[in-house]
Protein backbone atom coordinates (compact mmCIF):
# COMPACT_ATOMS: atom_id res chain seq x y z
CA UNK A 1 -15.75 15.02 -29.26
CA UNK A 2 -12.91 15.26 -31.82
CA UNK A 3 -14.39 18.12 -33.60
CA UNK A 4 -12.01 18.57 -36.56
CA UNK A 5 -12.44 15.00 -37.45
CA UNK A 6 -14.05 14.35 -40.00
CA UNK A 7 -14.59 11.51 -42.76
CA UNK A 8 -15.84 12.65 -45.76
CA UNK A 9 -18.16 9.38 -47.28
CA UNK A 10 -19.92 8.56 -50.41
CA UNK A 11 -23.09 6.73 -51.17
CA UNK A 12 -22.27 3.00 -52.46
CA UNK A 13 -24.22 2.19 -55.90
CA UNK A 14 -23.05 -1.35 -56.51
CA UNK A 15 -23.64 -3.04 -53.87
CA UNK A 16 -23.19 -6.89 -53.42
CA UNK A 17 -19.72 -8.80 -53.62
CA UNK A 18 -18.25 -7.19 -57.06
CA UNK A 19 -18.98 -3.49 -55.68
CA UNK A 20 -17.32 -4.17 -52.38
CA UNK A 21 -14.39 -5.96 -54.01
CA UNK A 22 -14.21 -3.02 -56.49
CA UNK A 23 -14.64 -0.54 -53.81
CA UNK A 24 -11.48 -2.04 -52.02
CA UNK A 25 -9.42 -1.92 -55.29
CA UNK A 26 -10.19 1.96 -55.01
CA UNK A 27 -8.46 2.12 -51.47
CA UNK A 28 -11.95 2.53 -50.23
CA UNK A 29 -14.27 0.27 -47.47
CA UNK A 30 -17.93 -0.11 -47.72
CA UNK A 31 -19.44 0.54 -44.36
CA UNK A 32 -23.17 1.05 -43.29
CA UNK A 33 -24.86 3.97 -41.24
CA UNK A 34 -27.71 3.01 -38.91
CA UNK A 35 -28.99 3.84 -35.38
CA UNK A 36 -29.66 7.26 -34.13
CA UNK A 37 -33.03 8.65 -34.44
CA UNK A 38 -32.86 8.11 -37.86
CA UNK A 39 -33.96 4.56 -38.77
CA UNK A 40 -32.52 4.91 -41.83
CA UNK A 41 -29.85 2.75 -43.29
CA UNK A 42 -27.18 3.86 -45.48
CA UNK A 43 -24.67 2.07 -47.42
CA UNK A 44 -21.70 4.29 -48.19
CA UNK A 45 -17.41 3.49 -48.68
CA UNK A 46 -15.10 6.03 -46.80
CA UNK A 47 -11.13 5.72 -47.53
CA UNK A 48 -9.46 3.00 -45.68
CA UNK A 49 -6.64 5.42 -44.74
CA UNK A 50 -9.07 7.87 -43.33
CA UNK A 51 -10.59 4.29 -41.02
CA UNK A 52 -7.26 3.01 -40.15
CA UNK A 53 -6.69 6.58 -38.47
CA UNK A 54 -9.32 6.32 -36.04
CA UNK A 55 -8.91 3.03 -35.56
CA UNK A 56 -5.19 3.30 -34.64
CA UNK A 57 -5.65 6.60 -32.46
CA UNK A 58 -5.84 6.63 -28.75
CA UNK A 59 -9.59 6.85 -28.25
CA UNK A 60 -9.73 3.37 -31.08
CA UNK A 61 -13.28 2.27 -31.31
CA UNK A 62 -14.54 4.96 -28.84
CA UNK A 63 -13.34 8.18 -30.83
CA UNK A 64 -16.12 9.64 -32.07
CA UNK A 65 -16.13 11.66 -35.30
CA UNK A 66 -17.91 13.37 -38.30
CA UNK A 67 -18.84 11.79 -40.80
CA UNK A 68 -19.60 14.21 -44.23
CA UNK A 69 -21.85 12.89 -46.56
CA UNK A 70 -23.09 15.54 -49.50
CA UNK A 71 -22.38 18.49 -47.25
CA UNK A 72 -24.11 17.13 -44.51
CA UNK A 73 -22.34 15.72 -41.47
CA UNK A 74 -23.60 13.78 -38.60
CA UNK A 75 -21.64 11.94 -35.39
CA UNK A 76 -20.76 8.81 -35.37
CA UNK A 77 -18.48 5.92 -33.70
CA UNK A 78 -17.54 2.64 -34.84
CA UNK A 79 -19.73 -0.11 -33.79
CA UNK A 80 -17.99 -3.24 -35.63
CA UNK A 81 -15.31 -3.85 -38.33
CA UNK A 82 -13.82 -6.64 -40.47
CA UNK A 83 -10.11 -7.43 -41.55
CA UNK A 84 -8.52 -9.72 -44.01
CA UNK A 85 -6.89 -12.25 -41.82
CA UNK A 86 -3.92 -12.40 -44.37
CA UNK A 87 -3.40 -9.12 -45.93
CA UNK A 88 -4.87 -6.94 -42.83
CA UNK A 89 -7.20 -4.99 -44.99
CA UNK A 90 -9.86 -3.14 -43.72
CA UNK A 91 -12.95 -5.32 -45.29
CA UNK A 92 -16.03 -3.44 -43.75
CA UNK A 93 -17.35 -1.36 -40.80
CA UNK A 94 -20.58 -0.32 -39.31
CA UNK A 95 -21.38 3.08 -38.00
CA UNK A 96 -24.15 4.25 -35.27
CA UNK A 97 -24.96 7.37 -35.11
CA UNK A 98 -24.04 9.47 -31.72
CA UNK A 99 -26.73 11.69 -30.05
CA UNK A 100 -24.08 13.89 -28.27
CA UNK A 101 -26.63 14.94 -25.34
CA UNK A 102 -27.77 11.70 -24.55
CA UNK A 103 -26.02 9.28 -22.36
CA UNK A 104 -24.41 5.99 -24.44
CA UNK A 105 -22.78 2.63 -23.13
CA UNK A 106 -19.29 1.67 -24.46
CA UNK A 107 -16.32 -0.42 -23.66
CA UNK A 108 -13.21 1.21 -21.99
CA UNK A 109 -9.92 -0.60 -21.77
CA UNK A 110 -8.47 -0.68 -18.43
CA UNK A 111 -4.80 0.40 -17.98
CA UNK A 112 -2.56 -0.26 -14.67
CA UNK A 113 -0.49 2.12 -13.79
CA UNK A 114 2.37 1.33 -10.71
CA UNK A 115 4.59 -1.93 -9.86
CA UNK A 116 2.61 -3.14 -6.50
CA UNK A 117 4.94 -3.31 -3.29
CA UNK A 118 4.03 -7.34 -3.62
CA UNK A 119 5.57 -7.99 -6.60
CA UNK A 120 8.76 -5.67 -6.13
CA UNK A 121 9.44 -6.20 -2.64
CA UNK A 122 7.68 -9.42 -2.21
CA UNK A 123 8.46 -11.61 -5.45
CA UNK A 124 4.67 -11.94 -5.84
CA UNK A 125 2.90 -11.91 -9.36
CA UNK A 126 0.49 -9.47 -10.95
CA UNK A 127 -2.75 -10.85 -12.15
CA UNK A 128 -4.28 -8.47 -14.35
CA UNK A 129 -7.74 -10.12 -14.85
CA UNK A 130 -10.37 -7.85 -16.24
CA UNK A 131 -8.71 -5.67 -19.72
CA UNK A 132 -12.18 -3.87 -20.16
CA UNK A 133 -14.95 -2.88 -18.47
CA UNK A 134 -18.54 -1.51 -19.99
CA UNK A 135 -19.53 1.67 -18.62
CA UNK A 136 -22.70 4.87 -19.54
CA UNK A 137 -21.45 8.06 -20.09
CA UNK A 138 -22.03 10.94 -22.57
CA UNK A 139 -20.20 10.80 -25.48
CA UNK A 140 -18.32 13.63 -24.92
CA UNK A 141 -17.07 12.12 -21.71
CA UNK A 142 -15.63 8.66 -22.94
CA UNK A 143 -11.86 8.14 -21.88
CA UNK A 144 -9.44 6.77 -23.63
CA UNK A 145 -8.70 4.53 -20.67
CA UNK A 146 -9.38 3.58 -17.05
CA UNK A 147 -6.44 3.85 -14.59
CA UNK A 148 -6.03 1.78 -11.93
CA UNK A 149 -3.32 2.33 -9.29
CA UNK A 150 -1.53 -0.92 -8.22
CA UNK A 151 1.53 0.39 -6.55
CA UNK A 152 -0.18 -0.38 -2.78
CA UNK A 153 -1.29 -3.74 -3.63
CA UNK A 154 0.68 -6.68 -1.66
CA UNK A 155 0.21 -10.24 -1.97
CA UNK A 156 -2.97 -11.69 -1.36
CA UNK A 157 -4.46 -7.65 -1.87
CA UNK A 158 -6.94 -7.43 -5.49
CA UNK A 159 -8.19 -4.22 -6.71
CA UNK A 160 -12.33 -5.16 -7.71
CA UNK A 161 -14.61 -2.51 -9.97
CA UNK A 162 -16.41 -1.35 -6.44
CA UNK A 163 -13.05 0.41 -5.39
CA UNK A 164 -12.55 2.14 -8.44
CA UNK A 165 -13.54 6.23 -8.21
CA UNK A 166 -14.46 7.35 -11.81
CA UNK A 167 -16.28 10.20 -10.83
CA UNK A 168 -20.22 10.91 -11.58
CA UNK A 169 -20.12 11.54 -15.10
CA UNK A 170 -19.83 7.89 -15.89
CA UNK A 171 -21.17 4.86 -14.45
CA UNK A 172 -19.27 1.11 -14.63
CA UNK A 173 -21.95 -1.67 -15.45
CA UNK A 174 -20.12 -4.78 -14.58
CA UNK A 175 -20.68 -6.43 -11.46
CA UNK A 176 -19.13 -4.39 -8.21
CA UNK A 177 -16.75 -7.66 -7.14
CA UNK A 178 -15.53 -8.17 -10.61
CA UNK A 179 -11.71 -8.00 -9.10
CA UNK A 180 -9.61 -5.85 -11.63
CA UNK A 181 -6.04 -6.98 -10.71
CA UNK A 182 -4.72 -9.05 -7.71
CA UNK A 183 -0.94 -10.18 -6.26
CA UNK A 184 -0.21 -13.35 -5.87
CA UNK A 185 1.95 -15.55 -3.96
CA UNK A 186 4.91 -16.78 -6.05
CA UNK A 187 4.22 -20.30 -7.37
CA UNK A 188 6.29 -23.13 -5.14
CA UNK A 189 7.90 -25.54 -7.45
CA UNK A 190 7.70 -29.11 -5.74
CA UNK A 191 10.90 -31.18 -5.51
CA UNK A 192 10.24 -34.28 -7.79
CA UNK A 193 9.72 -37.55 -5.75
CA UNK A 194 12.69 -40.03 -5.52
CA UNK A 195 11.36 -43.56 -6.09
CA UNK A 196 12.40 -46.06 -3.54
CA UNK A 197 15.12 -48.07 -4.25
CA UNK A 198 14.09 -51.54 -4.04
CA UNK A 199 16.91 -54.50 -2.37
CA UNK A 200 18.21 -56.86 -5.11
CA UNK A 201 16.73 -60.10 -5.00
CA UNK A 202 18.93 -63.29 -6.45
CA UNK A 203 17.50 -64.93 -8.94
CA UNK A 204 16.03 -67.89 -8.30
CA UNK A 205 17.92 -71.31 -9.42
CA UNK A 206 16.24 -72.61 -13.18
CA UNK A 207 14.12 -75.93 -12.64
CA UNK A 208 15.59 -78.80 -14.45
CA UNK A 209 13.62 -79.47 -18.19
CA UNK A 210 10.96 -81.98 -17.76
CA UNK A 211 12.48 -85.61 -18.02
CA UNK A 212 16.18 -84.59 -16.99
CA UNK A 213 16.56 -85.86 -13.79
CA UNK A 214 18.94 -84.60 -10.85
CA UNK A 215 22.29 -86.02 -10.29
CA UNK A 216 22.92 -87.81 -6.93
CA UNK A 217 25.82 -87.44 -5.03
CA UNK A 218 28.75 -88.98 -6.11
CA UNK A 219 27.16 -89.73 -9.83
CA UNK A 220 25.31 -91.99 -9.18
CA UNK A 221 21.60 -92.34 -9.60
């Protein structure tokens, strides 16, 4: 746990549209508390520099931190949180509070590390199909990431969540043949088909209007 973090907050009095709007004027974000063994909700605004922090450090929405309210402090992590589409604003967040000694369930991202021998020595390409994986741990064991070495993988190898060692203090809850990240053979571009070229064929000679008749030889009819 990230100890000497801490966010001091403030209990929100106006609530509704105006306060939040006003709140944001301030430089501030209204967020709410819940979860825990407290069932108690609270509605309080932190400072939207002190959010942007954690949300921008390595740990993101796994860092968990202090949160100070009247001299009190309890831990928390970020469950959820809004942004204006336009202006990139922090708009809200919700907080659950973090029993530190019992065992929680977060999302890690996953992070390759290595070129595989496919791709450099055999022009195949990486697929890196699973970014994140869901796993139990304490909170004071959450990673910032999980790495996965690639370097051995040629084409047609895949790396699935069954062959990944994370040790015992955390447990991965997606399915054991998820595959992580596979090689694959380089994509064959087909030549385009040539159409075939079809033999000229002389136009047939144009029938004579109706009531015109043929000349005979010579003239004469």
């Amino acid at each position: 746990m990230e100890k000497q973090l801490v966010i001091d907050a403030e209990p929100r009095t106006r609530l509704g549209k105006g306060g939040a709007r006003a709140l944001r004027r301030a430089g501030k974000v209204p967020v709410v508390v819940y979860g825990g063994d407290r069932r108690e909700t609270l509605a309080l605004a932190v400072q939207e520099r002190d959010l942007m922090k954690i949300l921008r450090s390595p740990k993101g929405l796994n860092t968990i931190f202090q949160l100070q309210l009247q001299g009190a402090t309890v831990p928390v992590i970020i469950k959820d949180w809004q942004a204006d589409p336009i202006k990139g604003t922090l708009l809200h967040a919700d907080f659950v509070r973090i029993d530190m000694t019992k065992v929680t369930r977060v999302r890690i991202p996953v992070e390759l590390v290595g070129e595989p021998i496919g791709v450099k020595a055999q022009g195949g390409l990486l697929d890196f199909a699973t970014h994140q994986l869901e796993v139990e741990c304490l909170p004071a064991d959450i990673p910032e990431s999980i790495r996965v070495d690639v370097s051995a993988l040629e084409i047609g190898d895949h790396i699935s969540v069954k062959d990944l060692n994370v040790g015992e203090r955390m447990r991965i809850l997606d399915d054991p043949e998820r595959v992580i990240a596979s090689v694959l053979a380089p994509r064959v571009e087909e030549a385009p088909a040539v159409a075939p070229v079809e033999e000229a064929v002389a136009p047939a000679a144009a029938a004579p209007p109706p009531g015109e008749a043929k000349p005979t030889e010579g003239g004469q009819e």
